[in-house]
N, C-alpha and C. Protein backbone atom coordinates (compact mmCIF):
# COMPACT_ATOMS: atom_id res chain seq x y z
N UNK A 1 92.59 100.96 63.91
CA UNK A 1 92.01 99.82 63.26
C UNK A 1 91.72 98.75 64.31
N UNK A 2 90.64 98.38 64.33
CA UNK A 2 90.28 97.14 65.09
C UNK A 2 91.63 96.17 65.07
N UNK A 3 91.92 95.69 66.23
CA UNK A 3 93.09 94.94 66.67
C UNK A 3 92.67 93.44 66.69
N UNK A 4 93.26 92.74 66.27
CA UNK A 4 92.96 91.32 66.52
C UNK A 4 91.51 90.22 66.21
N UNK A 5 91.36 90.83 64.82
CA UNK A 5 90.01 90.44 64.44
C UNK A 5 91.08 90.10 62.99
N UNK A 6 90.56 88.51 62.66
CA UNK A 6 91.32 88.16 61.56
C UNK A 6 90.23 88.34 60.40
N UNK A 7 91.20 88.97 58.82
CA UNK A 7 89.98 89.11 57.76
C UNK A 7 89.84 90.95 57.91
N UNK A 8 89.86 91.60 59.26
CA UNK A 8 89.38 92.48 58.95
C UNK A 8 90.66 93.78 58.70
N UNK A 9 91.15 94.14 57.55
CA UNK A 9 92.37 95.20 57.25
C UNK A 9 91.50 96.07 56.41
N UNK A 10 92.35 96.88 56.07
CA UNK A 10 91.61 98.00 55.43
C UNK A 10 91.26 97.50 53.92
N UNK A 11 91.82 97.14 53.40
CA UNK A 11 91.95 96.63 52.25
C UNK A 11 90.19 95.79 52.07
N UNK A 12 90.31 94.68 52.98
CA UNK A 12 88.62 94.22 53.10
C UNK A 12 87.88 94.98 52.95
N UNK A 13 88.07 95.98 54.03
CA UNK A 13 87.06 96.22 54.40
C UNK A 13 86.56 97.81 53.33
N UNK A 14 87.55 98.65 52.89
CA UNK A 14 87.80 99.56 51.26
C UNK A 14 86.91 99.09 50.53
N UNK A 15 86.70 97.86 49.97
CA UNK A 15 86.63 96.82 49.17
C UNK A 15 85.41 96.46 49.19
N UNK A 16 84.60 96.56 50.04
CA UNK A 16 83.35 95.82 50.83
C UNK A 16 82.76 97.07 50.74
N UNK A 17 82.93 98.11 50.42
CA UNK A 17 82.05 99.37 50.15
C UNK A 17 81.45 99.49 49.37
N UNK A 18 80.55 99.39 48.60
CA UNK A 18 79.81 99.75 47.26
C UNK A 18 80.57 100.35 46.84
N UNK A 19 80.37 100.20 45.30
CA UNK A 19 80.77 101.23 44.28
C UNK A 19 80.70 102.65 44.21
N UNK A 20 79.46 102.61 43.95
CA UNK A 20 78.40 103.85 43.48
C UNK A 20 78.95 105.09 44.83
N UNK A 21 78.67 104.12 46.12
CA UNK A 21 79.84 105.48 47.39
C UNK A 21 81.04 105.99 47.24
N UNK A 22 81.93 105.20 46.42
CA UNK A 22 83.19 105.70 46.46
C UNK A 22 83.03 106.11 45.23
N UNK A 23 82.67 106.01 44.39
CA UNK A 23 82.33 107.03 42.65
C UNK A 23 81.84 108.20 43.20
N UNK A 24 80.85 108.61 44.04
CA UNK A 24 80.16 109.88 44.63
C UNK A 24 81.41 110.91 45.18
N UNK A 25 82.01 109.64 45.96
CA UNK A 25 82.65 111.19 46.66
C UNK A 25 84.27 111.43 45.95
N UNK A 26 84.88 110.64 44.62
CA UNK A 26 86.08 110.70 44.03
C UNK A 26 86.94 109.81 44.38
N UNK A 27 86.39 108.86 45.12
CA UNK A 27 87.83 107.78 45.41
C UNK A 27 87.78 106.25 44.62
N UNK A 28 88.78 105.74 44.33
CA UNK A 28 89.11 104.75 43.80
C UNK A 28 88.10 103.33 44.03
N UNK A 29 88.04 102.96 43.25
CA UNK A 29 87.27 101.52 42.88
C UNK A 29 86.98 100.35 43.94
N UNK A 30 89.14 100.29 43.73
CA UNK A 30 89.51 99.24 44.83
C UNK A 30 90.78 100.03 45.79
N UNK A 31 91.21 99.43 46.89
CA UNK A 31 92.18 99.84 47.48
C UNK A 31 93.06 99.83 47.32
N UNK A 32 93.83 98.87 46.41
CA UNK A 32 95.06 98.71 45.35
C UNK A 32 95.45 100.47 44.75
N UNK A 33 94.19 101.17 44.81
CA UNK A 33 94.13 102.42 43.93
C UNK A 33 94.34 103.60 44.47
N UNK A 34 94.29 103.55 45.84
CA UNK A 34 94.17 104.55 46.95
C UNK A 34 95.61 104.94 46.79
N UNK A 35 95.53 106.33 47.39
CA UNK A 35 96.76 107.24 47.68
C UNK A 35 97.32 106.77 48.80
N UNK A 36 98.47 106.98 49.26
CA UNK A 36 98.72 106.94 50.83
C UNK A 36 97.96 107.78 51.57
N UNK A 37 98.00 109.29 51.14
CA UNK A 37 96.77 109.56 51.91
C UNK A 37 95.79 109.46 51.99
N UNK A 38 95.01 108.90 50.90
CA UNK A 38 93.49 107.65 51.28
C UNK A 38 94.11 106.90 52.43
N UNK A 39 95.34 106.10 52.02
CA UNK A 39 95.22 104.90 53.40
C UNK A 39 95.16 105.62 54.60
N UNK A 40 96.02 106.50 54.94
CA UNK A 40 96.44 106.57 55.99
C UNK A 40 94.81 107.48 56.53
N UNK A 41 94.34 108.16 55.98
CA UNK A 41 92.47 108.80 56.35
C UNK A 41 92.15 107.51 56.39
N UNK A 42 91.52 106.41 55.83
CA UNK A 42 90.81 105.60 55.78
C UNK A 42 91.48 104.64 57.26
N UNK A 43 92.60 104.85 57.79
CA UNK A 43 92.69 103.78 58.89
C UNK A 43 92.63 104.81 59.92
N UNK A 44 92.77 106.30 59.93
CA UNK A 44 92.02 106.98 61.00
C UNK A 44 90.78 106.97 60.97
N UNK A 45 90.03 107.13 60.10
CA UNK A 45 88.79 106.74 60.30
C UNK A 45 87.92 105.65 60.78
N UNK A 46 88.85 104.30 60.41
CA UNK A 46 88.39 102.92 60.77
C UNK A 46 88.77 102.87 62.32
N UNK A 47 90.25 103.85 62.67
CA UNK A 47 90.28 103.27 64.60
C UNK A 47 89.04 104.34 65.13
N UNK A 48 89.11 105.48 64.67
CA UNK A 48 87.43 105.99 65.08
C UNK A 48 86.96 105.59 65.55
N UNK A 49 86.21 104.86 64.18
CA UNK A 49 84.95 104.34 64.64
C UNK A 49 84.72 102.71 65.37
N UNK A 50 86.04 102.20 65.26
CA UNK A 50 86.55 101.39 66.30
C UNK A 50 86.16 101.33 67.50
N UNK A 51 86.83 102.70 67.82
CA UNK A 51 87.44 103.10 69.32
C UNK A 51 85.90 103.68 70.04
N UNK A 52 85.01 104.31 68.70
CA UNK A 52 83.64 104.15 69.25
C UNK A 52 82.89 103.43 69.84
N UNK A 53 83.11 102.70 68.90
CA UNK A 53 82.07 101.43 69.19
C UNK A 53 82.55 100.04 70.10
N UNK A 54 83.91 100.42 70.67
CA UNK A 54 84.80 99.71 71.70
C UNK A 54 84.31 100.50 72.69
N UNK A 55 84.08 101.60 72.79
CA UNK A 55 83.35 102.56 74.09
C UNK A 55 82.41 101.67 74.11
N UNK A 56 81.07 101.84 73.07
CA UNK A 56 79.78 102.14 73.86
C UNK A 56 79.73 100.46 74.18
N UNK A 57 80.50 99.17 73.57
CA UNK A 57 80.24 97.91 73.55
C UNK A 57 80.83 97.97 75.33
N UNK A 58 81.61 98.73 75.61
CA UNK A 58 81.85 98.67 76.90
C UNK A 58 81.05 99.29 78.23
N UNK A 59 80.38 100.27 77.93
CA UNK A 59 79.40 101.14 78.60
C UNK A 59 78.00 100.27 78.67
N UNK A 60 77.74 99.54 77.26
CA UNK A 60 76.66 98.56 77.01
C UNK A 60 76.89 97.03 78.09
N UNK A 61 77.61 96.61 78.09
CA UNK A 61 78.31 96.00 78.89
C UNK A 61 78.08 96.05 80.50
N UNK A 62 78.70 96.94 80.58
CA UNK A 62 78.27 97.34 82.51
C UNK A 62 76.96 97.76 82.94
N UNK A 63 76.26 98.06 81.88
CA UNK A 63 74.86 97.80 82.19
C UNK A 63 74.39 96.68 82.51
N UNK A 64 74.44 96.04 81.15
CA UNK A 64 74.25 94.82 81.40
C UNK A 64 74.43 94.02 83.18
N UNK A 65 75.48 94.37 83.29
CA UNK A 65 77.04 93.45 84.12
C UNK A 65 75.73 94.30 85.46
N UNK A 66 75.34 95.41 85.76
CA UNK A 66 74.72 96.23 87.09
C UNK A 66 73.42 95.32 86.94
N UNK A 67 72.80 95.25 85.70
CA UNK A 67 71.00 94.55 85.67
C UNK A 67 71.29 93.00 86.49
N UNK A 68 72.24 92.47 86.16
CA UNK A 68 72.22 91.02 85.94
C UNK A 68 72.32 91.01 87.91
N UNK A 69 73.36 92.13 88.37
CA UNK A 69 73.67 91.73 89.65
C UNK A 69 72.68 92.30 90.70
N UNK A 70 71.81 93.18 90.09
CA UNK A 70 70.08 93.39 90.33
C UNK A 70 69.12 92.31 90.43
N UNK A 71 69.15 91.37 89.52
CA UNK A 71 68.50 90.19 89.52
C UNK A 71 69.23 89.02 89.97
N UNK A 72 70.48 88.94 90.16
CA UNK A 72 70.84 87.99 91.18
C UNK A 72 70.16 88.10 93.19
N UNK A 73 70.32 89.82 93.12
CA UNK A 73 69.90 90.06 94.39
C UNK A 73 68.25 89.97 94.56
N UNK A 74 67.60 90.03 93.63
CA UNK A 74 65.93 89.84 93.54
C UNK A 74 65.87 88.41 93.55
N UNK A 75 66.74 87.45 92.67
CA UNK A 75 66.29 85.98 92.81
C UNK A 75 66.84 85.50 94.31
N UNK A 76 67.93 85.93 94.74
CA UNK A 76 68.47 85.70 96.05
C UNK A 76 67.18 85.68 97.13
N UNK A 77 66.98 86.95 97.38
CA UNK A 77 65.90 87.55 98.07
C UNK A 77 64.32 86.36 98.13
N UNK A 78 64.12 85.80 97.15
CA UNK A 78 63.01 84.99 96.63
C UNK A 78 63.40 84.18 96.99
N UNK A 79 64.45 83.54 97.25
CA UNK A 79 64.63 82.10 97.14
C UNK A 79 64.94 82.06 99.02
N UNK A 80 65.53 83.20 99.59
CA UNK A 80 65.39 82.78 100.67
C UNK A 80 63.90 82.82 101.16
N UNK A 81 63.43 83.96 100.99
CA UNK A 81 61.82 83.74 101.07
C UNK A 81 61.30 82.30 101.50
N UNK A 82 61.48 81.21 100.39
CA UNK A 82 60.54 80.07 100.56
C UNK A 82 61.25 78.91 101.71
C-alpha cells in the first residue's frame, strides 16, 4: 500500500470504485463488507500497483534528471560562446 500519503487506505480507496465493477465481478458494495481475504488481495494488489508506478515515477524521473543535465551543458556551452 502506498506509504505515507494521508486519506489514502484501502477502505477509501474500495469505496471510490464504482458500483456496477464490484457487482460484475461478486464483491461487496462497501469495504465494511469484504472478507479478510478481500482485504488482504485488495492490499496486495494496491502495493502492486504502487510499487509499479513507484518504479516507472522513478525511471520517469532520471530521464528527466539526464535531459535537464543535457541542457544545462547546451546552455553552458552558449553562454560561454558570447
Amino acid at each position: 500500500m502506498a506509504k505515507n500519503v494521508p486519506g489514502l487506505n484501502y477502505e477509501s480507496v474500495y469505496d471510490n470504485i464504482p458500483y456496477h465493477v464490484k457487482e460484475r465481478v461478486g464483491l461487496p458494495l462497501t469495504s465494511t463488507n469484504l472478507s479478510n481475504d478481500q482485504v488482504r488481495f485488495f492490499l496486495e494488489f494496491q502495493s502492486a500497483i504502487s510499487d509499479i508506478i513507484h518504479e516507472s515515477f522513478q525511471e520517469e524521473r532520471e530521464s528527466i534528471r539526464q535531459l535537464a543535465e543535457e541542457m544545462a551543458g547546451v546552455c553552458n556551452q552558449i553562454l560561454e560562446e558570447d
